[in-house]
N, C-alpha and C. Protein backbone atom coordinates (compact mmCIF):
# COMPACT_ATOMS: atom_id res chain seq x y z
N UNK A 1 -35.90 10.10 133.68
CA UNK A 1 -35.69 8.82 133.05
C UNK A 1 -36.06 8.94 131.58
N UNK A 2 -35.14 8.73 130.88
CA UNK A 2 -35.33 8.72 129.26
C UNK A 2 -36.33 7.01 128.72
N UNK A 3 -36.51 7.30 127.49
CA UNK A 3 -37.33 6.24 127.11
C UNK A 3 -36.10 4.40 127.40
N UNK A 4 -34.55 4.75 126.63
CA UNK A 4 -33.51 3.75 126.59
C UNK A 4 -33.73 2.87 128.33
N UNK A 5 -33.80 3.75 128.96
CA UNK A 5 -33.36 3.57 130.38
C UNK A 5 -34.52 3.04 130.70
N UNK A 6 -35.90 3.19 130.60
CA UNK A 6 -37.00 2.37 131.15
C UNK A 6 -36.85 0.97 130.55
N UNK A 7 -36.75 1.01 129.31
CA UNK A 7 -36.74 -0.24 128.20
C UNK A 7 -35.22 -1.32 128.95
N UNK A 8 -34.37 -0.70 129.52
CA UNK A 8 -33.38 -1.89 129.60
C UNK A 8 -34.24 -2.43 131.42
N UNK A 9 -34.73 -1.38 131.83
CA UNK A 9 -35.64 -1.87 133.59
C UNK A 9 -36.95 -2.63 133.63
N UNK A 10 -37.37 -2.48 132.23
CA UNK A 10 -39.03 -3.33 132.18
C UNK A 10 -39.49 -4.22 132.60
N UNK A 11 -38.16 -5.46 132.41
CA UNK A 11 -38.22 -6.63 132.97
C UNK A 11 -37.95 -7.09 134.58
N UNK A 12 -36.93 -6.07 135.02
CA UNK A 12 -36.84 -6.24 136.26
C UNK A 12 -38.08 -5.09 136.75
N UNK A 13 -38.91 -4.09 136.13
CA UNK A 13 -40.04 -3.56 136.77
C UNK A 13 -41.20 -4.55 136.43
N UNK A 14 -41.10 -5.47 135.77
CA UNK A 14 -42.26 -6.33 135.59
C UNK A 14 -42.23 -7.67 136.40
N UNK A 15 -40.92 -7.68 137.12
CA UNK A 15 -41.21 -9.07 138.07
C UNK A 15 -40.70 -8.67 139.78
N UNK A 16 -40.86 -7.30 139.72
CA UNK A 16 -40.84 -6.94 141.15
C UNK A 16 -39.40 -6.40 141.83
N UNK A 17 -38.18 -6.43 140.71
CA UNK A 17 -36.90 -5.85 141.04
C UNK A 17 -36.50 -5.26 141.42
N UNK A 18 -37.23 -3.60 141.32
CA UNK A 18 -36.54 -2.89 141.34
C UNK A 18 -36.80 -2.10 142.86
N UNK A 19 -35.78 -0.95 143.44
CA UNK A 19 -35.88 -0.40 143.88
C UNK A 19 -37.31 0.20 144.18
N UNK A 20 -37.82 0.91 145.26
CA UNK A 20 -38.87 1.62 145.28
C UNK A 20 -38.83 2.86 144.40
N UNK A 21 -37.76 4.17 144.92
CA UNK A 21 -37.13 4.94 143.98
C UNK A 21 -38.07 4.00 142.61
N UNK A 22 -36.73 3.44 141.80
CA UNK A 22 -36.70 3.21 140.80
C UNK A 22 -38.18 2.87 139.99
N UNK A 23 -38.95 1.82 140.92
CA UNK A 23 -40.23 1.95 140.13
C UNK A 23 -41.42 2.88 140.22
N UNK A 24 -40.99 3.92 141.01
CA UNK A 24 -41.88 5.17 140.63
C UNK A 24 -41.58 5.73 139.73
N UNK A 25 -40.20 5.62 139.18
CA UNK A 25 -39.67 6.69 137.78
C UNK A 25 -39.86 5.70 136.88
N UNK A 26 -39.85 4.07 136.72
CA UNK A 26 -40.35 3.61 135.73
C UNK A 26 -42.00 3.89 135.40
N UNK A 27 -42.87 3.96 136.62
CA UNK A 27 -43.99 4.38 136.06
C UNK A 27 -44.62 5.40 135.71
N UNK A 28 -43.73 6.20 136.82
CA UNK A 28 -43.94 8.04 136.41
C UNK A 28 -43.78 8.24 134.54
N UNK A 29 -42.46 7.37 133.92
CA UNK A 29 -42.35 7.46 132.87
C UNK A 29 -43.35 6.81 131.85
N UNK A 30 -43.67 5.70 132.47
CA UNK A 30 -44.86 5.14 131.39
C UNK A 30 -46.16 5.70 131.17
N UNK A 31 -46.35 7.06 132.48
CA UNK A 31 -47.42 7.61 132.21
C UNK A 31 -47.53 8.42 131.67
N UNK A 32 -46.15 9.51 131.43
CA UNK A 32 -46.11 10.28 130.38
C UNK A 32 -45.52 9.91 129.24
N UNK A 33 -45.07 8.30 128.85
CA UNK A 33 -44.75 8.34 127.34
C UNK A 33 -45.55 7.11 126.97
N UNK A 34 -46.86 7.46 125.84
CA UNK A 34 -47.73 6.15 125.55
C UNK A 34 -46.75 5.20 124.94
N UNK A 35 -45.41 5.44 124.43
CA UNK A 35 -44.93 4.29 123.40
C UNK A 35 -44.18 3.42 124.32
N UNK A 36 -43.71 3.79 125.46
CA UNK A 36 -43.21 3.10 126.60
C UNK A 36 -43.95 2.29 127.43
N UNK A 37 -45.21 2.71 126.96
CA UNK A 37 -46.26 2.36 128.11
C UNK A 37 -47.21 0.90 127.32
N UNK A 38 -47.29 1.66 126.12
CA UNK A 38 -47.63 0.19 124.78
C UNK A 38 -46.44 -1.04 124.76
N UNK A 39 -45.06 -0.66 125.26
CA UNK A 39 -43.95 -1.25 125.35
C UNK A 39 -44.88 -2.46 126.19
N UNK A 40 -44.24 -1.57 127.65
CA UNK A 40 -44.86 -2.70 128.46
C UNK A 40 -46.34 -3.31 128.83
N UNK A 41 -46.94 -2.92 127.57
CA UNK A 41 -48.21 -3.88 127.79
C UNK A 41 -48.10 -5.01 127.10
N UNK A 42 -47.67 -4.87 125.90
CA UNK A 42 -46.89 -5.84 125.13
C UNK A 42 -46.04 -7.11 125.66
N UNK A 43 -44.77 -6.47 126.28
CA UNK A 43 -44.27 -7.45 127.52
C UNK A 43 -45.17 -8.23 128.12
N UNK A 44 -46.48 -7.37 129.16
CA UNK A 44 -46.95 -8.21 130.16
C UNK A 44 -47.93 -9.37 129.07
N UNK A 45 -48.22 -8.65 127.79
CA UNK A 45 -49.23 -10.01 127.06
C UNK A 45 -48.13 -10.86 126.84
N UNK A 46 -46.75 -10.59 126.31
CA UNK A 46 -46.06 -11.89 125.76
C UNK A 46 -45.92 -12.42 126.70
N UNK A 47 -45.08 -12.08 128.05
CA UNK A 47 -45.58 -13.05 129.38
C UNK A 47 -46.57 -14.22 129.95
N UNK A 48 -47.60 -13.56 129.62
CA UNK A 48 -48.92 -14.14 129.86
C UNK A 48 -49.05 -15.40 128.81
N UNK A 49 -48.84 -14.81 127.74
CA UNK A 49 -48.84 -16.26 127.02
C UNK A 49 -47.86 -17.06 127.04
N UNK A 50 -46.65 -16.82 126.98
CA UNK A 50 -45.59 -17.61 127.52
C UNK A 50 -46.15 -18.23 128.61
N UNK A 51 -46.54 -18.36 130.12
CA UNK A 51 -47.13 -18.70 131.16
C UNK A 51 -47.82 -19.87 130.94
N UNK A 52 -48.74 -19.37 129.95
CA UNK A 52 -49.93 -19.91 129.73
C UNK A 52 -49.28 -21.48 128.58
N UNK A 53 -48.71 -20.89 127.90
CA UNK A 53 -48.38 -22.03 126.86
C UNK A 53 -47.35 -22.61 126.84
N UNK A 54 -46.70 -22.45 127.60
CA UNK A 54 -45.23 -23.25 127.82
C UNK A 54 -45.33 -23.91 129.40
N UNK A 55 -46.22 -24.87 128.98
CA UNK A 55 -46.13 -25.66 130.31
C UNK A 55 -45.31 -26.69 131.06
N UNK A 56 -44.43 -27.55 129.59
CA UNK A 56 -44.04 -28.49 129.80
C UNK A 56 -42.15 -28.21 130.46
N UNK A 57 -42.01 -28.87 131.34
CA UNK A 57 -40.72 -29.00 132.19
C UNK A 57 -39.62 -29.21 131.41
N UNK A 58 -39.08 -28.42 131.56
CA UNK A 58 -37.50 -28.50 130.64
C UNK A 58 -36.76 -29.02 131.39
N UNK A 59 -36.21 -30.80 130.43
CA UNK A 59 -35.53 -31.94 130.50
C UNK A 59 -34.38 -31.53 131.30
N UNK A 60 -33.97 -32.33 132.51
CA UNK A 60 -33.25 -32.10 133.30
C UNK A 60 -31.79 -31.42 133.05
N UNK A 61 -31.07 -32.71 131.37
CA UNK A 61 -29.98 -31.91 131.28
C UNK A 61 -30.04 -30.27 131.17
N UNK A 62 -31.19 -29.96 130.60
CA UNK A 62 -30.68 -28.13 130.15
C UNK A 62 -31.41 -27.81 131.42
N UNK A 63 -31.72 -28.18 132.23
CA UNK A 63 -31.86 -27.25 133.75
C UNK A 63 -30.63 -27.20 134.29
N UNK A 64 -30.03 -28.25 134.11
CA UNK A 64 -28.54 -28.24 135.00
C UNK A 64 -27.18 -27.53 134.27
N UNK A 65 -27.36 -27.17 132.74
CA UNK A 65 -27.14 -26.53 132.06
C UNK A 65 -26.91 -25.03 132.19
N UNK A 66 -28.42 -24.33 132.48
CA UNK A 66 -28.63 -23.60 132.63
C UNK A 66 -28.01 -22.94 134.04
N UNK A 67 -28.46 -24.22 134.69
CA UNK A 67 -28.24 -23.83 136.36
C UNK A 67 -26.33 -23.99 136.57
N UNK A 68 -25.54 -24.55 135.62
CA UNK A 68 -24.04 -24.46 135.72
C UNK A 68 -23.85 -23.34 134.87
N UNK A 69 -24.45 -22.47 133.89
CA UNK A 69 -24.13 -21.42 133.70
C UNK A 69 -24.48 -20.17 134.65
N UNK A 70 -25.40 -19.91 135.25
CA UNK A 70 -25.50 -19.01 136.02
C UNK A 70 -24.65 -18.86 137.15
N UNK A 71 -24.14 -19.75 137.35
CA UNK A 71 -23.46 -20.25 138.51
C UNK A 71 -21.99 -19.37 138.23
N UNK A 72 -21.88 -20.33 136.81
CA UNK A 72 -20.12 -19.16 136.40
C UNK A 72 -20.50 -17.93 136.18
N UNK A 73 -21.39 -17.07 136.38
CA UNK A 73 -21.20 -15.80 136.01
C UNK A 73 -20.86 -15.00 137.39
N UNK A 74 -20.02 -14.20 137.38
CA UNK A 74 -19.68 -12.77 138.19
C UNK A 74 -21.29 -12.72 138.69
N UNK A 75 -21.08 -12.75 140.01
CA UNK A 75 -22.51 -12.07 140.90
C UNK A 75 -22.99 -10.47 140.31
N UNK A 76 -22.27 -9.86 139.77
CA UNK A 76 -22.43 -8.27 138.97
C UNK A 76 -23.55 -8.58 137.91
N UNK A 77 -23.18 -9.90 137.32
CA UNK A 77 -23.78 -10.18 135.83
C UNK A 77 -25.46 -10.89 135.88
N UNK A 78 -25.45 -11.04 137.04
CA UNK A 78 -26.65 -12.17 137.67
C UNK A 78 -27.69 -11.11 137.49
N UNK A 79 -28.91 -10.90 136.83
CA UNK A 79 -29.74 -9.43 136.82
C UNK A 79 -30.95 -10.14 138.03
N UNK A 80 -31.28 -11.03 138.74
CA UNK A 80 -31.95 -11.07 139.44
C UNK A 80 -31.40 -11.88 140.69
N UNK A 81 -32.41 -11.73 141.93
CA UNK A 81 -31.62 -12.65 142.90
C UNK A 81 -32.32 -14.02 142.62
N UNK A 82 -31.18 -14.57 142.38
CA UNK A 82 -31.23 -15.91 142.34
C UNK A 82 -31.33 -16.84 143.76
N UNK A 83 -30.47 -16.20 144.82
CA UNK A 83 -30.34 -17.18 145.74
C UNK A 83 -31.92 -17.99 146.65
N UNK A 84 -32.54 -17.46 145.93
CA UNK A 84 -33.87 -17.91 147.02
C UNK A 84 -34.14 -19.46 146.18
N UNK A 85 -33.42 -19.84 145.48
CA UNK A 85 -33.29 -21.44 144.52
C UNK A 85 -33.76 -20.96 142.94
N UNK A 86 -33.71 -22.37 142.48
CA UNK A 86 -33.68 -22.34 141.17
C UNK A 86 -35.10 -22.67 140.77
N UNK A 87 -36.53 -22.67 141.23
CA UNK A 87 -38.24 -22.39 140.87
C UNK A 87 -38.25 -22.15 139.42
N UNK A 88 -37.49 -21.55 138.76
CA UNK A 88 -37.75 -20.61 137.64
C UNK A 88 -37.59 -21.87 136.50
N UNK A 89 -36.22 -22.57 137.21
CA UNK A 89 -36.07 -23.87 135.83
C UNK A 89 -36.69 -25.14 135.68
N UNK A 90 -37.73 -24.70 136.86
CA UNK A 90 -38.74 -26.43 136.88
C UNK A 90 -40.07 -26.16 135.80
């Protein structure tokens, strides 16, 4: 796994996505490259504060917004499973 290829998986290795395979070679890789590995510590702090500071509920129209765009996209284009509901836009 090259450095490009961890960097486009970070996000789906940071919320539980990926393959088994796959997240042993994302971490196998973060342990031998520190700048990949500073990558995703970075990620997990901007996360954390995002979490932390963005508490307030986004106004119904742009949930339904949001939630009629995902909807039109090709199931190919969808990068996570969605079907377990929409949690993410409350």
């Amino acid at each position: 796994m090259d450095c490009d290829e961890m960097l486009a998986l970070i996000h789906h290795y940071m919320d539980g996505g990926l393959s088994q395979w796959r997240h042993r070679a994302v971490t196998k890789h973060m342990q031998d490259c520190p700048p990949c590995a500073h990558e995703h510590h970075y990620n997990l702090s901007f996360k954390q504060v995002v979490s932390q500071k963005c508490t307030e509920e986004a106004p119904a129209g742009l949930r339904l917004r949001i939630t009629a765009a995902l909807d039109s996209l090709p199931t190919s284009e969808v990068p996570l499973d969605l079907s377990s509901g929409r949690d993410f836009l409350k």
